[in-house]
Protein backbone atom coordinates (compact mmCIF):
# COMPACT_ATOMS: atom_id res chain seq x y z
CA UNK A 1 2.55 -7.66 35.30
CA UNK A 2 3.95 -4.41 34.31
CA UNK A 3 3.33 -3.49 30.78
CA UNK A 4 6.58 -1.73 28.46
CA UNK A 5 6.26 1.73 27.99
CA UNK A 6 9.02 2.45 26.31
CA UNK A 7 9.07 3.41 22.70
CA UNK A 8 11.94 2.00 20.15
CA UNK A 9 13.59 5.39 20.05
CA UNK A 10 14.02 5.44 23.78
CA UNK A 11 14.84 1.63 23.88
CA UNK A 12 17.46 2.08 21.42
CA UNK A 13 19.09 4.95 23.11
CA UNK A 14 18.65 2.97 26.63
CA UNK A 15 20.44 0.14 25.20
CA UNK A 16 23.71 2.62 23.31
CA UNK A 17 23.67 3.98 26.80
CA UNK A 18 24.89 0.82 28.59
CA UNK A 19 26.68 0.19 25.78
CA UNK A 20 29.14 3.07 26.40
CA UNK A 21 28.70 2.68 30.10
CA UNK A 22 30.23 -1.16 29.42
CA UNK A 23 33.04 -0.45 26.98
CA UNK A 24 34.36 3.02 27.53
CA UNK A 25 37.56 2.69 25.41
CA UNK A 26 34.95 1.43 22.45
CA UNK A 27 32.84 4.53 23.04
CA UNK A 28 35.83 6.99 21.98
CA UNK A 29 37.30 5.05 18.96
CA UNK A 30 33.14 4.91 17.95
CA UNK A 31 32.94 8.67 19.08
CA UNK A 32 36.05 9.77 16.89
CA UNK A 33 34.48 8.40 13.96
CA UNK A 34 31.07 9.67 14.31
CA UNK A 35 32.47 12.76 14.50
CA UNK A 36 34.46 12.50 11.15
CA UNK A 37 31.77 10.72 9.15
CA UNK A 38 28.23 11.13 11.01
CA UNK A 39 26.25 8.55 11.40
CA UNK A 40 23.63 6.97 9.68
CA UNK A 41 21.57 5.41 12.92
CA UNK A 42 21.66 9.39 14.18
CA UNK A 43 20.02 10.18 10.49
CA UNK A 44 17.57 7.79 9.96
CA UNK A 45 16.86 7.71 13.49
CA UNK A 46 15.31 11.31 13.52
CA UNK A 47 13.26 10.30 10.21
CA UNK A 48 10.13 8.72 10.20
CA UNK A 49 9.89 5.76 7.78
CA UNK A 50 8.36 7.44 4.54
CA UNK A 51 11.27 9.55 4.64
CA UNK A 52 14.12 7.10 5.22
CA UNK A 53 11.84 5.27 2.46
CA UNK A 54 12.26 7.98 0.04
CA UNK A 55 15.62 8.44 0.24
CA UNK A 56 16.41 4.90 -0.39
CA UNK A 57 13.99 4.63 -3.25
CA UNK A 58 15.86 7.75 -4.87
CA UNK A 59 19.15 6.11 -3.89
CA UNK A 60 18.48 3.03 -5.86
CA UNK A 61 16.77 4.65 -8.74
CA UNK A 62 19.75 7.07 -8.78
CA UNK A 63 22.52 4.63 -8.81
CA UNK A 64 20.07 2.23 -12.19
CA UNK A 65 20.16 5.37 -13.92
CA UNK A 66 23.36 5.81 -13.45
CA UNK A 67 24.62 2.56 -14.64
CA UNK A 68 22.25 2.60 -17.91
CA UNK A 69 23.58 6.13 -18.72
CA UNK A 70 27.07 5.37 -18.38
C-alpha cells in the first residue's frame, strides 16, 4: 500500500485545482472577486497557526473592547 505524501497545503491546492478545471465559468465569477476583495484562504493559508491564532485573538479582544468603550 502506498502511503500519502502529500501535505494539506498541497492537498488543498490539488483539490482548488480540479475545482477550476470542473467549473470554469465558477472559476472567473470566484476570480473577479478575489481580485476585488482578497481572500482569506490565500491569507491564512501562508500563516502558520500561532499567527492566524494571534490575529484572531486580537480580533476578538479588539471588537470586546470596543463594545465596552462605546
Amino acid at each position: 500500500m502506498k502511503e500519502d505524501k502529500e501535505t494539506p497545503e498541497e492537498r488543498r491546492e490539488r483539490i482548488r485545482q480540479e475545482e477550476r478545471q470542473g467549473n470554469p465559468l465558477g472559476n472567473l465569477k470566484d476570480s473577479s472577486e478575489r481580485a476585488k476583495y482578497g481572500s482569506l484562504v490565500d491569507l491564512v493559508g501562508g500563516l502558520n497557526w500561532k499567527v492566524t491564532l494571534i490575529i484572531l485573538l486580537t480580533l476578538i479582544i479588539g471588537a470586546i473592547g470596543y463594545g465596552l468603550f462605546l
